[in-house]
Structure formats: C-alpha cells, structure tokens
N, C-alpha and C. Protein backbone atom coordinates (compact mmCIF):
# COMPACT_ATOMS: atom_id res chain seq x y z
N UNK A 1 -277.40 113.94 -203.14
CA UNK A 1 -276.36 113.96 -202.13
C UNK A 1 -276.47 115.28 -201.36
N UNK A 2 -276.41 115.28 -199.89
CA UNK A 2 -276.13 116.28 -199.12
C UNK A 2 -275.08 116.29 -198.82
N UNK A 3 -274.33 117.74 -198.73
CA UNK A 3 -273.22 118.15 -199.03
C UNK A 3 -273.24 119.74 -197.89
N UNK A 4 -272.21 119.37 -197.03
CA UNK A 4 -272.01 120.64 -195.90
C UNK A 4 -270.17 121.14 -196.20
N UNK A 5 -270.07 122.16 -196.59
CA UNK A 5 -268.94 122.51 -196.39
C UNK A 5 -268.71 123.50 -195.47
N UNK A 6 -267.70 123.29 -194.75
CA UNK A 6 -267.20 124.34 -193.97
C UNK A 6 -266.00 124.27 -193.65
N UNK A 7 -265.24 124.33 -194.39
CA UNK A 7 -263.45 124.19 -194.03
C UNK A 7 -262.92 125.46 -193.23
N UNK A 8 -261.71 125.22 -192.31
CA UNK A 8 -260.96 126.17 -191.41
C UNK A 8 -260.77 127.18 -192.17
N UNK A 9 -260.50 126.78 -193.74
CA UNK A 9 -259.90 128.51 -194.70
C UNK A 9 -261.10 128.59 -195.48
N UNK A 10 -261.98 129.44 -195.38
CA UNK A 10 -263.19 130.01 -196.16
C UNK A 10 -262.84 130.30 -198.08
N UNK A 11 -261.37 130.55 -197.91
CA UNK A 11 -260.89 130.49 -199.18
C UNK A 11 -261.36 129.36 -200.26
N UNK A 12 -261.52 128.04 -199.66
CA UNK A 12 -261.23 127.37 -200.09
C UNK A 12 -262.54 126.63 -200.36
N UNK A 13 -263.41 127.19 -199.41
CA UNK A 13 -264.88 126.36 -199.52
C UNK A 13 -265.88 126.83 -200.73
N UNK A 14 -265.84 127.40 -201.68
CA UNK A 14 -266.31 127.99 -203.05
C UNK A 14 -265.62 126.67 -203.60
N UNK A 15 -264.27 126.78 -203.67
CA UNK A 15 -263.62 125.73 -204.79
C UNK A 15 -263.98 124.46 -204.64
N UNK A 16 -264.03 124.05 -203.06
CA UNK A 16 -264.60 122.66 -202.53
C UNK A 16 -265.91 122.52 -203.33
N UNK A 17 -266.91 123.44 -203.03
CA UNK A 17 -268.28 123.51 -203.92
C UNK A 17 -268.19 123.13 -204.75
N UNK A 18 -267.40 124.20 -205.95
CA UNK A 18 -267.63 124.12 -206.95
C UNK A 18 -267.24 122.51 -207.40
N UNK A 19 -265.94 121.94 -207.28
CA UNK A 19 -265.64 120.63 -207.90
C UNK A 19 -267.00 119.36 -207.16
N UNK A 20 -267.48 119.56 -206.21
CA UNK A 20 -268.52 118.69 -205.89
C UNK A 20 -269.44 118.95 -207.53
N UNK A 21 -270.11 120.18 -207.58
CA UNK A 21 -271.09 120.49 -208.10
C UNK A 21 -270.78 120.18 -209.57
N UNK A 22 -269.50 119.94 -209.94
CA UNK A 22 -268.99 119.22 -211.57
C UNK A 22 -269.03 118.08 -211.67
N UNK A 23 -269.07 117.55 -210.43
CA UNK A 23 -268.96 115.86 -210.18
C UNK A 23 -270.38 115.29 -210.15
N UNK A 24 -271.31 116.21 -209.41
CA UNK A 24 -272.70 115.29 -208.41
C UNK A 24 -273.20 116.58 -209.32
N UNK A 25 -274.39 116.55 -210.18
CA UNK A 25 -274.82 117.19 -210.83
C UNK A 25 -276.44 117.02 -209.63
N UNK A 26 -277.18 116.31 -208.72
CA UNK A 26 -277.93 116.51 -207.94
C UNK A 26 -277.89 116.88 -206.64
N UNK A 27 -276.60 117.71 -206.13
CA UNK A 27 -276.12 118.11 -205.04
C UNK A 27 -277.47 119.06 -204.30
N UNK A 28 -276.99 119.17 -203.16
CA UNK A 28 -278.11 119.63 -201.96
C UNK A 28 -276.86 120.26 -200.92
N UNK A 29 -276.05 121.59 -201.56
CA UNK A 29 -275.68 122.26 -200.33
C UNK A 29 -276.31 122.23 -198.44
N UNK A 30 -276.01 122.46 -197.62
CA UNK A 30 -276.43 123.07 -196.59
C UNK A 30 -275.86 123.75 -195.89
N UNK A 31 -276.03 125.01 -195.14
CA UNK A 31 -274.97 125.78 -194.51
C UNK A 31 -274.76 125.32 -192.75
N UNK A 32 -275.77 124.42 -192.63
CA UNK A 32 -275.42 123.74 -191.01
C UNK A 32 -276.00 122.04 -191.03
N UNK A 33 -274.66 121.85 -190.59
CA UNK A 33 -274.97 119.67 -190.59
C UNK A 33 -275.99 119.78 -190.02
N UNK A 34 -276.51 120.49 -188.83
CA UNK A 34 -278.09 119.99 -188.55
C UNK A 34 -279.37 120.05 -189.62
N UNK A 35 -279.12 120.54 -190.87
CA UNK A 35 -279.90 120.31 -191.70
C UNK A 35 -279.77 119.29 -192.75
N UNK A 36 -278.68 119.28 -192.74
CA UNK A 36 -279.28 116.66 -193.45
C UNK A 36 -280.15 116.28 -193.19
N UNK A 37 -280.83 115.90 -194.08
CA UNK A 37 -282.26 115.23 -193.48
C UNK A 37 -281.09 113.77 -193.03
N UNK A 38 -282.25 113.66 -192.09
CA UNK A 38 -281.82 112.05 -191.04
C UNK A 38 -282.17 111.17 -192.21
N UNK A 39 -281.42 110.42 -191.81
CA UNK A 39 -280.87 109.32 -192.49
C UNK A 39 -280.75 109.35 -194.44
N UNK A 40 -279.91 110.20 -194.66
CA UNK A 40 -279.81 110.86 -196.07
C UNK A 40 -279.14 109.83 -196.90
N UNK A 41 -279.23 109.53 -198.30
CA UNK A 41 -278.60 108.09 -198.57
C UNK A 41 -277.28 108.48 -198.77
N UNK A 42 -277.15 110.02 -199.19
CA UNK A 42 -275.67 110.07 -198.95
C UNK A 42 -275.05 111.67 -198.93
N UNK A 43 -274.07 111.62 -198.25
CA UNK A 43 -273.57 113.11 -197.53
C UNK A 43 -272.38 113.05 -197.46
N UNK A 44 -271.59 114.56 -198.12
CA UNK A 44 -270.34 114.76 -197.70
C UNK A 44 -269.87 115.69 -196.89
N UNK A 45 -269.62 115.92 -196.32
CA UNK A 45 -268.60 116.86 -195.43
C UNK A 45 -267.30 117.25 -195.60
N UNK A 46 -267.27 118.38 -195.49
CA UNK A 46 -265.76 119.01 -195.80
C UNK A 46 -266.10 120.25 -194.57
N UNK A 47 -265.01 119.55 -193.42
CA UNK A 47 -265.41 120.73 -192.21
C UNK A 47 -263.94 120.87 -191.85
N UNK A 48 -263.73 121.68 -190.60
CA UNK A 48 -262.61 122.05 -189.88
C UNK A 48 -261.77 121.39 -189.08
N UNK A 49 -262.50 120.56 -188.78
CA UNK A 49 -262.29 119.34 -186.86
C UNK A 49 -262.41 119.62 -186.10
N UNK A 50 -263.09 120.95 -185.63
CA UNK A 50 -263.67 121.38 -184.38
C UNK A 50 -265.14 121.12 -184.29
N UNK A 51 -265.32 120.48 -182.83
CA UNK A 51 -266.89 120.11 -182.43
C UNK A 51 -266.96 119.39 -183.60
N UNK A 52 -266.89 118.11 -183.94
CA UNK A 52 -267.11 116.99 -185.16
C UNK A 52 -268.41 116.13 -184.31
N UNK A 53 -269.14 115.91 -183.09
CA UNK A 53 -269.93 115.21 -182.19
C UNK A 53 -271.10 115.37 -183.37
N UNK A 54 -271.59 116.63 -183.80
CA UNK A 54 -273.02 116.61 -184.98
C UNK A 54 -272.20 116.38 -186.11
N UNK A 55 -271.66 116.08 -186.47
CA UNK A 55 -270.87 115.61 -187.67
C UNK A 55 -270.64 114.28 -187.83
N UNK A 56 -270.05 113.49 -186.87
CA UNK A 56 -269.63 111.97 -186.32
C UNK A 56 -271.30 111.38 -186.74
N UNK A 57 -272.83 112.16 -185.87
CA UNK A 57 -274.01 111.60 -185.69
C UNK A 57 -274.63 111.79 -187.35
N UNK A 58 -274.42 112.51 -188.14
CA UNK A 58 -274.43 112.57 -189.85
C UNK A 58 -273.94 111.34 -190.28
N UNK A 59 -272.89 111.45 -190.33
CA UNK A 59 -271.47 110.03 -190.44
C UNK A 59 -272.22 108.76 -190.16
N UNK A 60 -272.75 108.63 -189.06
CA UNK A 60 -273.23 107.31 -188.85
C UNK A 60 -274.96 107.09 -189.42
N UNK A 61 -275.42 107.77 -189.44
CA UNK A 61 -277.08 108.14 -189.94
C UNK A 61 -277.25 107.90 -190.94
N UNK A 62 -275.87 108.35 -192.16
CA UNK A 62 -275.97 108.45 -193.57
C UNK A 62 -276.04 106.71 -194.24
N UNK A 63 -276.53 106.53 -194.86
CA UNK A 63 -276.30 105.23 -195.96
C UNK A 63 -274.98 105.04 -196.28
N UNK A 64 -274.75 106.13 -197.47
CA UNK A 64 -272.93 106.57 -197.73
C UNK A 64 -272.74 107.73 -197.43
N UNK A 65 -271.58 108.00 -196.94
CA UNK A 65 -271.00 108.95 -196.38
C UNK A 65 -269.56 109.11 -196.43
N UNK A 66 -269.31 110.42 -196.55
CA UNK A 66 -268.16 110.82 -196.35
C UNK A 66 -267.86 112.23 -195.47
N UNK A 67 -266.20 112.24 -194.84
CA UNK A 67 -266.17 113.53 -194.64
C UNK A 67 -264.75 113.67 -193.96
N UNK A 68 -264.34 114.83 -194.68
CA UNK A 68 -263.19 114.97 -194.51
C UNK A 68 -263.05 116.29 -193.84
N UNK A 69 -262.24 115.96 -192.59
CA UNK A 69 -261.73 117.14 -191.57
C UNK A 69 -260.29 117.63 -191.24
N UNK A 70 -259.98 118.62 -191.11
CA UNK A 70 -258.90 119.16 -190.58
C UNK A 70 -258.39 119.74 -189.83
N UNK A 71 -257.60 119.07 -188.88
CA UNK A 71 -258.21 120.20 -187.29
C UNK A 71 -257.77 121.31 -187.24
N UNK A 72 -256.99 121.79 -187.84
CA UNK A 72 -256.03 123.20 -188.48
C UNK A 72 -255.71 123.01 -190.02
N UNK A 73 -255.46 124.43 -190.27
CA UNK A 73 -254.78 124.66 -191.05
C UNK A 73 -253.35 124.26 -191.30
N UNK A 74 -252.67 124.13 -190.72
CA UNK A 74 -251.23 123.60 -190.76
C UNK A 74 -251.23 122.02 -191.27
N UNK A 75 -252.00 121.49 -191.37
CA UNK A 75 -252.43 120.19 -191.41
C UNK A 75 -252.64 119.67 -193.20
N UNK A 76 -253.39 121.26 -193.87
CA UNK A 76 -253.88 120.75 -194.96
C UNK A 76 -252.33 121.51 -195.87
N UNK A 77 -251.80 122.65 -195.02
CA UNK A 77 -250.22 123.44 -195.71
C UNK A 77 -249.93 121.96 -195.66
N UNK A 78 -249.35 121.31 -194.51
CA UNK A 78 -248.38 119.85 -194.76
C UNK A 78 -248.85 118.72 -195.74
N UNK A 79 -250.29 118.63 -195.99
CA UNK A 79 -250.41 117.47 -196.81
C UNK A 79 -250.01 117.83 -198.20
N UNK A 80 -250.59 119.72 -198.16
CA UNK A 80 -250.21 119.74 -199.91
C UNK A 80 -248.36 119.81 -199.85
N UNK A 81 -247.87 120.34 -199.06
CA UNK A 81 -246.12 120.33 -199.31
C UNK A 81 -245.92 118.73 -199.81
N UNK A 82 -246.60 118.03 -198.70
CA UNK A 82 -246.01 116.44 -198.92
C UNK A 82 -246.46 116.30 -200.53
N UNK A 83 -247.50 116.67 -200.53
CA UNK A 83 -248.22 116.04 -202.47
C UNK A 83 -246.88 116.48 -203.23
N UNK A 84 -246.48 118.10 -203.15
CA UNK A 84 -245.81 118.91 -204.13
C UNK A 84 -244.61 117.88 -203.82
N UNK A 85 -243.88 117.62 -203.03
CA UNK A 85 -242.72 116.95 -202.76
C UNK A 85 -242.72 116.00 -203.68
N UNK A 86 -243.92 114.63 -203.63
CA UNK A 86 -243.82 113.42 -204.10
C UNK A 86 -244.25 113.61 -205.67
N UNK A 87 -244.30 114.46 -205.95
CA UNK A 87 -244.74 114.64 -207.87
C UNK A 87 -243.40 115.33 -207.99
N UNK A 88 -242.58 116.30 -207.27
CA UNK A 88 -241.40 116.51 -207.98
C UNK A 88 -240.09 115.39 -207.86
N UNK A 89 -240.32 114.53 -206.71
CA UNK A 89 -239.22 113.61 -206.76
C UNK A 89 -239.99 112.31 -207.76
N UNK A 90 -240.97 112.37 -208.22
CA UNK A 90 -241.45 111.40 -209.27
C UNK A 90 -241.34 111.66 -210.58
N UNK A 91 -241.39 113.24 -210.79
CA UNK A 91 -241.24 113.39 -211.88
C UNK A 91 -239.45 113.45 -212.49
N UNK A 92 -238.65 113.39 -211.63
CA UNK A 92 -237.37 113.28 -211.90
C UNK A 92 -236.29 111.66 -211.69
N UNK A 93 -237.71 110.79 -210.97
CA UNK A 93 -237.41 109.64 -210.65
C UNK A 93 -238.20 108.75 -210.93
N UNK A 94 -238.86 108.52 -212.84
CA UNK A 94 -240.01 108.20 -213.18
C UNK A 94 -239.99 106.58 -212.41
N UNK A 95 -239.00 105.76 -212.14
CA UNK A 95 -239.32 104.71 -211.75
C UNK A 95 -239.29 104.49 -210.12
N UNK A 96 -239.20 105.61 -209.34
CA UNK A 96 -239.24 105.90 -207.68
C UNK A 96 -240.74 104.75 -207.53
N UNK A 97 -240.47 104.24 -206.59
CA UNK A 97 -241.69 103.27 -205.95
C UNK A 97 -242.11 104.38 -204.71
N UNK A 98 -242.18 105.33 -204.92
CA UNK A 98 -242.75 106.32 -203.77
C UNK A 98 -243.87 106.83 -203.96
N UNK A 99 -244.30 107.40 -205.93
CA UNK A 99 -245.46 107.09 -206.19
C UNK A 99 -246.61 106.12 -206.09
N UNK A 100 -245.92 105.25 -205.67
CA UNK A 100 -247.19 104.10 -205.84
C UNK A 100 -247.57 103.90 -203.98
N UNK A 101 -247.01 104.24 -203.21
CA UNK A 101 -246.89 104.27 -201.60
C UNK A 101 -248.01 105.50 -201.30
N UNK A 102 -247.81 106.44 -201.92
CA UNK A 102 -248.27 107.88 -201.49
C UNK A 102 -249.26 108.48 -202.15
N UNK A 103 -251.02 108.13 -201.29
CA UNK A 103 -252.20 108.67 -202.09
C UNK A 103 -252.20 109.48 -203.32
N UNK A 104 -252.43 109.74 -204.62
CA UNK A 104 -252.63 111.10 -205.37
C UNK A 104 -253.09 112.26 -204.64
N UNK A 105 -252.57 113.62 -204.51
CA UNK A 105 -253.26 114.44 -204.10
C UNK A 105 -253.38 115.61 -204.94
N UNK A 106 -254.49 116.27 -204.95
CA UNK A 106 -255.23 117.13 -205.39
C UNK A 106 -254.17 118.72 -204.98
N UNK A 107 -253.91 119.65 -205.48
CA UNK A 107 -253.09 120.57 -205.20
C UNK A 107 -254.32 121.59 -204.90
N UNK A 108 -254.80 121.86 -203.63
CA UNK A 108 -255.74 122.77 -203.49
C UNK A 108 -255.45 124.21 -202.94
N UNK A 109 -254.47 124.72 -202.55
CA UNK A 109 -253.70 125.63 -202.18
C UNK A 109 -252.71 126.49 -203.39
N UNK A 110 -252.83 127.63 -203.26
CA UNK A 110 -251.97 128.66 -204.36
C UNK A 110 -250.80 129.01 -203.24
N UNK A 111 -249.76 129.16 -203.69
CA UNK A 111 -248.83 129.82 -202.56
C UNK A 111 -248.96 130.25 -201.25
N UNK A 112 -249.92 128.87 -200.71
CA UNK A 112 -250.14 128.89 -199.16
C UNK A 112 -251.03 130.05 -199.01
N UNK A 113 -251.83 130.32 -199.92
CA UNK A 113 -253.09 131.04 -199.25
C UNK A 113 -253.16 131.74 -198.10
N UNK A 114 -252.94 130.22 -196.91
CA UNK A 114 -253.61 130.88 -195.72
C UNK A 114 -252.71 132.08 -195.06
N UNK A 115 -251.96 132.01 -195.46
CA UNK A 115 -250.88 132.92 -195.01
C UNK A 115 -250.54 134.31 -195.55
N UNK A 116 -251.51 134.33 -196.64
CA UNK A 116 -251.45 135.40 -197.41
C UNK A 116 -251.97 136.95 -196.68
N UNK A 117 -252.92 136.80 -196.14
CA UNK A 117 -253.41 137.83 -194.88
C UNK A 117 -252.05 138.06 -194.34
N UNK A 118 -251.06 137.57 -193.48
CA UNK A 118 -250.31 137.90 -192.35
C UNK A 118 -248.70 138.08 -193.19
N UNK A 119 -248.92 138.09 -194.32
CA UNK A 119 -247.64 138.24 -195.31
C UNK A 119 -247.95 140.05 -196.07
N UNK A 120 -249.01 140.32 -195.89
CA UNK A 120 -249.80 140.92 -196.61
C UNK A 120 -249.65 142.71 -195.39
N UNK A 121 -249.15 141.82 -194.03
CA UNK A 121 -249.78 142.90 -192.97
C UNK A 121 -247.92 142.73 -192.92
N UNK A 122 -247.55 142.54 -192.79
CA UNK A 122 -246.17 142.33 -192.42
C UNK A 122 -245.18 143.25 -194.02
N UNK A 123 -245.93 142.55 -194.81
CA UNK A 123 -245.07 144.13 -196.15
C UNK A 123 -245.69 145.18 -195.73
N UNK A 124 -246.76 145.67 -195.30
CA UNK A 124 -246.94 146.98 -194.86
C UNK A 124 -246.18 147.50 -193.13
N UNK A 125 -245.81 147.20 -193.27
CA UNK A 125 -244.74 146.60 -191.62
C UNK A 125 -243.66 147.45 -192.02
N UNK A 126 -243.36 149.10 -191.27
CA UNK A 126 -242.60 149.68 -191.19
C UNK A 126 -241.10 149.12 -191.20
N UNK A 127 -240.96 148.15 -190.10
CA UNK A 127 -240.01 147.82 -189.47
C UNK A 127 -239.37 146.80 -190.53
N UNK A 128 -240.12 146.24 -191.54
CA UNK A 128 -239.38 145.51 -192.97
C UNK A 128 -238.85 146.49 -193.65
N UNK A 129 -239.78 147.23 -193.73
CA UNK A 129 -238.78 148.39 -194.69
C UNK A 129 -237.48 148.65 -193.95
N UNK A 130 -237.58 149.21 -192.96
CA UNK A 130 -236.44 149.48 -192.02
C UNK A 130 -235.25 148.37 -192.23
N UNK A 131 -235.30 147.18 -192.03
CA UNK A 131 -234.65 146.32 -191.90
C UNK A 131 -234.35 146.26 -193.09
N UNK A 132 -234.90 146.28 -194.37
CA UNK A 132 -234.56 145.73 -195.87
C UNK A 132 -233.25 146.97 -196.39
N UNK A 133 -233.36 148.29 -195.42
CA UNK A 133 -232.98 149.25 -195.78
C UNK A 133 -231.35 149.62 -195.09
N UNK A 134 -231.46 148.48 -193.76
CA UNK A 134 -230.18 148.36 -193.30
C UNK A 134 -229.36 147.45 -193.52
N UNK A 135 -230.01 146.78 -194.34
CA UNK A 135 -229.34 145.11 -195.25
C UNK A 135 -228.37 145.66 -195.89
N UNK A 136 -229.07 146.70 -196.94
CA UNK A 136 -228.43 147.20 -198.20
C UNK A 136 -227.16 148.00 -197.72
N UNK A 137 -227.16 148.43 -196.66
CA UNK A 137 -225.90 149.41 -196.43
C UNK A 137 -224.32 148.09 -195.66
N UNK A 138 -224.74 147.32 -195.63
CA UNK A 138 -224.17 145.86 -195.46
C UNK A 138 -222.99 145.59 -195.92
C-alpha cells in the first residue's frame, strides 16, 4: 500500500503514520502524491483539502483507494467535539439510539492541540496578566 500523509496539523501526521504502519505491516510512505506509482493497487491519503486535483487523479488511478481530507482545521476540532459529545451522552444513556446513528470515531486530538501554539503566546501576553490582576481587586 502507498500511503501519503499530509494533514493541515503536522502534529498529527507521525500518529496518522504510525497507526497505518500497526495496521499495513507492507506500507510505502511518500512525501509527495506525485510519487504513487500509477496505477498502485492501493493508496491512502490523509491530506489537508487544499489543491486535492493530484490527489482526486491518485483516487481514480488506484485499484483501492482511500483518502481522507480536511479543508481546515476547524473541521477535524468539530468532528472530534461531536465524537466526545456522542460517547458521553451514550455512556450515561446506555440505551440512546444515537450511538447506532453516529459513525465510531477515533479521538485523535489532546486538548485541541491545534490551538496550543496561540494559547501558549497569549499566557505569555502581558495584558492577561494585567487583566487576571484587575479581576482579583473585584
């Protein structure tokens, strides 16, 4: 199997790897879809959703194929909220028919990751301190 990852959060494309590489013990990384060999019997993709046109021409070339895109980030935050949602209203509502409606999903995100950079620049952010410091006199 040929196998291209390139997801919008770089975070995440090691872990993507790695669970391929536990699964497909004859995997064939590549670091650009133009290297699939043409007509490959089978290929996955895990990309961003930007420029998908050499991706779509993989897709159709391949025997089996897969590939899953995301055109943002905000996209893959909402699917995992929705997952976390439907396992806690299942697990408190073992007979909810909402489990059986709503794909299994995979929890691939730690405390929203992607956001961790701009959470990260914002505690070093004078003006929080400032503000946390005029709360208290409240």
């Amino acid at each position: 199997m040929s196998v291209f990852v390139d997801g919008h959060n770089s975070w995440l494309n090691e872990h993507v790897e790695s669970c391929v590489r536990s699964h497909v013990p004859r995997v064939i990384f590549v670091d650009d879809v133009a290297k699939i060999p043409a007509q490959a019997p089978a290929t996955f993709q895990f990309c961003s959703g930007y420029g998908l046109s050499p991706h779509f021409g993989v897709l159709n070339a391949s025997r089996t194929s897969l590939m899953n895109a995301y055109p943002n980030s905000d996209a893959l935050s909402r699917k995992d909220c929705l997952g976390k949602i439907v396992e806690y209203w299942a697990a408190k509502r073992p007979g909810s028919t909402l489990r059986k409606h709503v794909p299994a999903t995979a929890q691939l995100s730690l405390d929203y990751s992607e956001y961790v950079e701009e959470a990260l620049a914002a505690a070093d952010d004078l003006t929080l301190l400032s503000s946390l410091g005029q709360g208290g006199h409240r």
